[in-house]
C-alpha atoms as a PDB file:
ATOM      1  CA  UNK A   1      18.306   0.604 -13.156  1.00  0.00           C
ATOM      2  CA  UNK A   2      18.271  -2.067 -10.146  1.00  0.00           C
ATOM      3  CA  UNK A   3      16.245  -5.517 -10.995  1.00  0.00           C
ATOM      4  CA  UNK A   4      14.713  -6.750  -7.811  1.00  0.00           C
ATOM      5  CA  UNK A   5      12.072  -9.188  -8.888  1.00  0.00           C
ATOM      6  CA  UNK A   6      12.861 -11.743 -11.796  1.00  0.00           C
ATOM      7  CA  UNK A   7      10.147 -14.510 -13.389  1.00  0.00           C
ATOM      8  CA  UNK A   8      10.061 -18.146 -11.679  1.00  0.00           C
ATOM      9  CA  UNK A   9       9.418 -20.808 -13.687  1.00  0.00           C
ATOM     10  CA  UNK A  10       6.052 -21.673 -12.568  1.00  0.00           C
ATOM     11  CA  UNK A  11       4.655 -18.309 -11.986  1.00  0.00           C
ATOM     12  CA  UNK A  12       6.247 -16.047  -9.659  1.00  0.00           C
ATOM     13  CA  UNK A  13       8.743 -14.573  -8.666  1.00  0.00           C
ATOM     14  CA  UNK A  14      11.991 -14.193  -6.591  1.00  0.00           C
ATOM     15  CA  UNK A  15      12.935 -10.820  -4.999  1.00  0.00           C
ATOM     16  CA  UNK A  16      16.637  -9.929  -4.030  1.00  0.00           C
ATOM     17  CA  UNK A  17      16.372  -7.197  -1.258  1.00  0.00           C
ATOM     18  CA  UNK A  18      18.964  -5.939   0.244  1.00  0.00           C
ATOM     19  CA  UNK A  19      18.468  -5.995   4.627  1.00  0.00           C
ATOM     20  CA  UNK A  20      18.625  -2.172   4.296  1.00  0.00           C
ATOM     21  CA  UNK A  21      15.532  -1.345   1.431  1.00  0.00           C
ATOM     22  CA  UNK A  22      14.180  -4.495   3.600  1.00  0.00           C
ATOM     23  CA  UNK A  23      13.935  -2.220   6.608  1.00  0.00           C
ATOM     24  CA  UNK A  24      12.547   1.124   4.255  1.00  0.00           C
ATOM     25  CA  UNK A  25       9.548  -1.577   2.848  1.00  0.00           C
ATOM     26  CA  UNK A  26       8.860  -2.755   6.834  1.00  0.00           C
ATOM     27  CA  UNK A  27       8.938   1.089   7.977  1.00  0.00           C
ATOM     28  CA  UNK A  28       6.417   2.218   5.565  1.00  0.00           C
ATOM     29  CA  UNK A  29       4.307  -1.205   5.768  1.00  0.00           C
ATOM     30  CA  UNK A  30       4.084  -0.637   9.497  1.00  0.00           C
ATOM     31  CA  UNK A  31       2.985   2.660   9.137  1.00  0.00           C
ATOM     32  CA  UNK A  32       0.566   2.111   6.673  1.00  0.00           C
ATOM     33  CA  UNK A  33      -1.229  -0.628   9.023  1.00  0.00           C
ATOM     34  CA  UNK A  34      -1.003   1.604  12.081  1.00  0.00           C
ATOM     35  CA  UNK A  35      -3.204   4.442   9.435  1.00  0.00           C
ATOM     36  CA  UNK A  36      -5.216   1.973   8.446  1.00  0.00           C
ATOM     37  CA  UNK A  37      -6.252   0.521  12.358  1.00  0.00           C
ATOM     38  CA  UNK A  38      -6.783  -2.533  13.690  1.00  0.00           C
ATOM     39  CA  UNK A  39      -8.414  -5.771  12.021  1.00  0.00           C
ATOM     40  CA  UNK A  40     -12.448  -6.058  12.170  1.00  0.00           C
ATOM     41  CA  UNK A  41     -13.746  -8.051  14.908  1.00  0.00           C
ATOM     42  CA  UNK A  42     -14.808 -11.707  13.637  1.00  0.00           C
ATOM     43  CA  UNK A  43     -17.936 -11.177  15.762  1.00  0.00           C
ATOM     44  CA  UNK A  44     -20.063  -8.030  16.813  1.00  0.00           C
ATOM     45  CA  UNK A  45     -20.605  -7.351  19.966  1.00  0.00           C
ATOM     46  CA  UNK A  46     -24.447  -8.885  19.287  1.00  0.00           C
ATOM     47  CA  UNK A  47     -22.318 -12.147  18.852  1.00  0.00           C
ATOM     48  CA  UNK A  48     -23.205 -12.295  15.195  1.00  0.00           C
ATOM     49  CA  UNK A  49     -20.653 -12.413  12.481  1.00  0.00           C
ATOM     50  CA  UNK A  50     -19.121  -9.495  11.643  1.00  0.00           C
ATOM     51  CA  UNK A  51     -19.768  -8.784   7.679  1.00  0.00           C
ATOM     52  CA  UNK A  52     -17.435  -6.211   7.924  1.00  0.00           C
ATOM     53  CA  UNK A  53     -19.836  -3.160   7.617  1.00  0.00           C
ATOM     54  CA  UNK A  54     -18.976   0.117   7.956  1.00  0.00           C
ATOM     55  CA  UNK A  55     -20.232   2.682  10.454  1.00  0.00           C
ATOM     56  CA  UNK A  56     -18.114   4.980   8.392  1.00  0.00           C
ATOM     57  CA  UNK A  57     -20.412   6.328   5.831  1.00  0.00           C
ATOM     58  CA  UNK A  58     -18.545   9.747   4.640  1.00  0.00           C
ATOM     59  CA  UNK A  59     -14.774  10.281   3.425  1.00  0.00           C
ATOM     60  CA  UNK A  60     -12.212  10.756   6.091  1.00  0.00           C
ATOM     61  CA  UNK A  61     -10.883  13.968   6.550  1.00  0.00           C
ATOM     62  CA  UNK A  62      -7.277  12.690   6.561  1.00  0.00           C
ATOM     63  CA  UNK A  63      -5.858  12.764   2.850  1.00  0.00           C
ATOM     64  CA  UNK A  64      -4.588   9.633   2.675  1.00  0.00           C
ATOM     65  CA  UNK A  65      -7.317   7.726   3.901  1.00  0.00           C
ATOM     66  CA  UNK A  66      -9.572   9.574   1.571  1.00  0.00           C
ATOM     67  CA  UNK A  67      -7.339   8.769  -0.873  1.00  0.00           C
ATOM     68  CA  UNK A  68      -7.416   5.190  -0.299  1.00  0.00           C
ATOM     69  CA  UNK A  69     -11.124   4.787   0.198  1.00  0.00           C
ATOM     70  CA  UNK A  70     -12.250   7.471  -2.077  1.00  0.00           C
ATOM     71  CA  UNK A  71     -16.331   8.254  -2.742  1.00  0.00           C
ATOM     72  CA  UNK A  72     -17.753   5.301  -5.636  1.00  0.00           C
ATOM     73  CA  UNK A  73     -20.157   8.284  -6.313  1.00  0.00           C
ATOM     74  CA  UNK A  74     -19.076  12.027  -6.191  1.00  0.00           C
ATOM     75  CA  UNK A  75     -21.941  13.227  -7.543  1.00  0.00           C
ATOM     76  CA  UNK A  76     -24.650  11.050  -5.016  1.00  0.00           C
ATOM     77  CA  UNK A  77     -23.318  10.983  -1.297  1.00  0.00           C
ATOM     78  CA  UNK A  78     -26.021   9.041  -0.426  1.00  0.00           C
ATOM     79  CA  UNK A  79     -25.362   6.493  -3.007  1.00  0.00           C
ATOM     80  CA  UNK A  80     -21.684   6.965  -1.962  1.00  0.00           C
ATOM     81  CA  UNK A  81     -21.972   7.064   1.800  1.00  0.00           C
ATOM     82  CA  UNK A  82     -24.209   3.255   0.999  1.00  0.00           C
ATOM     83  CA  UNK A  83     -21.622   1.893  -0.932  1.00  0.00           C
ATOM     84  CA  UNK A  84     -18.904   3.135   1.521  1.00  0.00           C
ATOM     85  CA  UNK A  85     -21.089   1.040   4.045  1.00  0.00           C
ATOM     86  CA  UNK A  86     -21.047  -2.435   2.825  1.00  0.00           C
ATOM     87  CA  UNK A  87     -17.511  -2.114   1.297  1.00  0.00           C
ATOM     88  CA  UNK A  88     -15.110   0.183   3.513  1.00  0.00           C
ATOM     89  CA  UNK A  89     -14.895  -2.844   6.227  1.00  0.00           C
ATOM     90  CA  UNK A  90     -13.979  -5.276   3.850  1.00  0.00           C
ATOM     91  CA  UNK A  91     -11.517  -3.139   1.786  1.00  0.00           C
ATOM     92  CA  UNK A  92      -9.675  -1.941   4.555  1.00  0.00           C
ATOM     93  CA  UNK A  93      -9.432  -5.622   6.083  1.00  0.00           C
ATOM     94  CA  UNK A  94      -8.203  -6.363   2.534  1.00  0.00           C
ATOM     95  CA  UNK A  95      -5.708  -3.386   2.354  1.00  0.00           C
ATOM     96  CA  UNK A  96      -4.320  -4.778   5.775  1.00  0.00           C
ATOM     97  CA  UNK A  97      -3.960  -8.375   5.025  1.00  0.00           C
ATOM     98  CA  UNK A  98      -1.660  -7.268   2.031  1.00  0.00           C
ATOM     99  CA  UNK A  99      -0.294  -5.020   4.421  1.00  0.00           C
ATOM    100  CA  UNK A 100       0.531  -7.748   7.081  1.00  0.00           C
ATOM    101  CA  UNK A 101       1.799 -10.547   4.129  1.00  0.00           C
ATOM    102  CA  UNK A 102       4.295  -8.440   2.821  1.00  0.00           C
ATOM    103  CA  UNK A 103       5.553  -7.663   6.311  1.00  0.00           C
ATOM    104  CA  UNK A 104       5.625 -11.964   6.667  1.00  0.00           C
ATOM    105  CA  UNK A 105       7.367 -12.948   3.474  1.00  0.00           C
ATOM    106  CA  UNK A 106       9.920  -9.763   3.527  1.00  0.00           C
ATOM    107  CA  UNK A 107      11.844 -10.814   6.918  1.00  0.00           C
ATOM    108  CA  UNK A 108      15.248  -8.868   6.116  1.00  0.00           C
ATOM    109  CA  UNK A 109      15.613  -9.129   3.149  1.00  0.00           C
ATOM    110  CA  UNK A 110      17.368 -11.493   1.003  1.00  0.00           C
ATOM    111  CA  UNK A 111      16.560 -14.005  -1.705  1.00  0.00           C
ATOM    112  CA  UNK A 112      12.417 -14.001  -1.236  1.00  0.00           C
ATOM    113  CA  UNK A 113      10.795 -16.182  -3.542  1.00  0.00           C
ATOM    114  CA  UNK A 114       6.886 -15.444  -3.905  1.00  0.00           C
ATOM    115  CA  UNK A 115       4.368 -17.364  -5.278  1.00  0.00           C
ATOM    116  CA  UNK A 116       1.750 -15.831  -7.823  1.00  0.00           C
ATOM    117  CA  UNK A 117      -0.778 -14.777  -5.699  1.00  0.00           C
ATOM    118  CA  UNK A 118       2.083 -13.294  -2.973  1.00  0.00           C
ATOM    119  CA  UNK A 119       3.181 -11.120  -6.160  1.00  0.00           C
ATOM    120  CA  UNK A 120      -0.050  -9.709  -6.740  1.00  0.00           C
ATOM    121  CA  UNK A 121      -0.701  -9.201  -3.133  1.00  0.00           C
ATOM    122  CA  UNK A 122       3.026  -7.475  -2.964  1.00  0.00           C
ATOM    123  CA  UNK A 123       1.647  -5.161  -6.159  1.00  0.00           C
ATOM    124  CA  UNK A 124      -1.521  -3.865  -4.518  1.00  0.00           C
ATOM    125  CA  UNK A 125       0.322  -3.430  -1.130  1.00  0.00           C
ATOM    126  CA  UNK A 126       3.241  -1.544  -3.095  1.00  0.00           C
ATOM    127  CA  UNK A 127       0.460   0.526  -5.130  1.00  0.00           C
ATOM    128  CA  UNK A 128      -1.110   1.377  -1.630  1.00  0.00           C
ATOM    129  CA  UNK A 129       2.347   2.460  -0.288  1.00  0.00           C
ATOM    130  CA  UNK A 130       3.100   4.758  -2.960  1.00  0.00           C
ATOM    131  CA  UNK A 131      -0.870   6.851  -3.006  1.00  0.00           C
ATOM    132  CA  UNK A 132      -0.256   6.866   0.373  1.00  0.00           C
ATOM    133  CA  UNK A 133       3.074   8.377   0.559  1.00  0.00           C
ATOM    134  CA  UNK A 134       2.032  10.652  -2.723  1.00  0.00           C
ATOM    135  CA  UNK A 135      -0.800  11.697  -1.320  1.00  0.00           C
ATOM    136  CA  UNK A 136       0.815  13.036   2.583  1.00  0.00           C
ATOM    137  CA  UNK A 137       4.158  14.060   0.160  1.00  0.00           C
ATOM    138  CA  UNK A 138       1.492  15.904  -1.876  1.00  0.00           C
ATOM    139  CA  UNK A 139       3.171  15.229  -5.141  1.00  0.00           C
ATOM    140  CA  UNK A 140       2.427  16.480  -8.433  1.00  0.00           C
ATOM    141  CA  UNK A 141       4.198  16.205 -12.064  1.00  0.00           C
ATOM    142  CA  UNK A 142       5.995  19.497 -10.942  1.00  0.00           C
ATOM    143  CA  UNK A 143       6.348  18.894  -7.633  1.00  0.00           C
ATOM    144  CA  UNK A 144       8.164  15.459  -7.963  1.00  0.00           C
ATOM    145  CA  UNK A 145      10.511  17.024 -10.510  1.00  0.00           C
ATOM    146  CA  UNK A 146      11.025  19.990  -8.438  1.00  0.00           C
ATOM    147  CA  UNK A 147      12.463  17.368  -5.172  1.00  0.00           C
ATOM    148  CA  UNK A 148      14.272  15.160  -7.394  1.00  0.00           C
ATOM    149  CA  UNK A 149      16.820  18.453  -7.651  1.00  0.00           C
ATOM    150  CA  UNK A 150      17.203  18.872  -4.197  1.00  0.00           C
ATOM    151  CA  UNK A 151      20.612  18.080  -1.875  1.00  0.00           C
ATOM    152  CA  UNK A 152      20.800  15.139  -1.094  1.00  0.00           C
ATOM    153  CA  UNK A 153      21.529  16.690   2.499  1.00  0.00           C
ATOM    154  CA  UNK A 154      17.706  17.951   2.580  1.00  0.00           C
ATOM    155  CA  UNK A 155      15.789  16.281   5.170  1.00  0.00           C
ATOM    156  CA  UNK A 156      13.143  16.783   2.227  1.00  0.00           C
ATOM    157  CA  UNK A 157      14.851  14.671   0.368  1.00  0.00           C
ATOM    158  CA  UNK A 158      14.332  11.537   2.135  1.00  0.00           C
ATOM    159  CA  UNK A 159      10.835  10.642   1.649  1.00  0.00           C
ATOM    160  CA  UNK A 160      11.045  11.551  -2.249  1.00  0.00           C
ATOM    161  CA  UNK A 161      13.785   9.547  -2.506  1.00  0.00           C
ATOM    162  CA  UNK A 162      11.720   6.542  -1.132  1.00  0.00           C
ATOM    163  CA  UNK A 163       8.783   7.153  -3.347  1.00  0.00           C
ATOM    164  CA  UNK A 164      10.702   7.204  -6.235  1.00  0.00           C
ATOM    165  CA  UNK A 165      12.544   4.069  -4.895  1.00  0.00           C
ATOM    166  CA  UNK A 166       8.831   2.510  -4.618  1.00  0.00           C
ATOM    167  CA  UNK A 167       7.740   3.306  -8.072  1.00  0.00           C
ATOM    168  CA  UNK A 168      10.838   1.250  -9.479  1.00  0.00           C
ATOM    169  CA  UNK A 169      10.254  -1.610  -6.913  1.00  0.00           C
ATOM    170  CA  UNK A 170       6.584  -1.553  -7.938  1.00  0.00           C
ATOM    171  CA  UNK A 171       7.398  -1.171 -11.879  1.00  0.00           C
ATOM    172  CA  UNK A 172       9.925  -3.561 -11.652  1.00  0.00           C
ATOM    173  CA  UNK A 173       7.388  -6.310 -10.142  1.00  0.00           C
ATOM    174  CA  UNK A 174       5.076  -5.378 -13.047  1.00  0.00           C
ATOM    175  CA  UNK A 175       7.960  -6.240 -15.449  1.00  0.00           C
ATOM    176  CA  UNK A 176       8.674  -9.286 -13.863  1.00  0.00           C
ATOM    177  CA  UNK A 177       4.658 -10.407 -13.810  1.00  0.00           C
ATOM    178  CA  UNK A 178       4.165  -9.741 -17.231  1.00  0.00           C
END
């Protein structure tokens, strides 16, 4: 198995990407910010600050979304859809500034040497990148098992190959964090 990330003394940690997986992480970064929209207005159009509530109050009907912002409550909606109020903005602003720092310390690849909070804010964007692909690849124990036998020919093949290829980026950060 590859070893991109390795410990720096200090905390840390220094990735070696080649300019090609480089260009896979930017691809699916940039399409994860274009799902998630743009950033939250500083101000409202009342020309208050924006506290980054939600007018979103119910689960989106696209899977991955959902899947990212799931319900806090299943078994309340309005509990849920109140929660989903005051902390939907925020997350999503969240989920897009880890989105938009990976994008800014991955250039094309190379020696990248992150700091210890750019490693954790690489892990949750990674984590992101991988339920979001799982969830639109729809994978399952079975199903994963089923596309890691296909021909490598398959246009199906493709985007299985890259989650897999995230899961050992994003174990392989865990390894080097801890």
């Amino acid at each position: 198995m590859n070893t991109w990330f390795t410990p720096v003394h200090g905390g840390g940690v220094r990735l070696r990407i080649t300019r090609e997986e480089a260009s896979v992480v930017h691809a699916l970064v940039t399409q994860l910010l274009d799902l998630l929209g743009g950033p939250s207005p500083a101000v409202r159009d009342d020309g208050l600050p924006n506290l980054s509530f939600s007018e979103n109050t119910t689960v989106s009907d696209d899977p991955v979304l959902a899947r990212l912002f799931p319900d806090a409550y299943q078994d309340d909606q309005i509990a849920s859809a109140e929660f989903r109020r005051y902390t939907e903005g925020t997350l999503r602003d969240d989920k897009r500034a880890a989105a938009e720092l990976v994008l800014k310390t991955l250039g094309e690849g190379g020696d990248i040497f992150l700091d210890a909070e750019q490693s954790q804010v690489w892990l949750r964007s990674l984590n992101d990148l991988r339920l979001a692909l799982g969830t639109r690849l729809e994978i399952t124990e079975e199903s994963l098992e089923r596309n890691r036998t296909l021909d490598w020919n398959d246009p199906r093949s493709a985007p299985f190959a890259a989650y897999d290829w995230l899961t050992y980026l994003q174990e392989d950060l865990v390894r080097a964090l801890w």
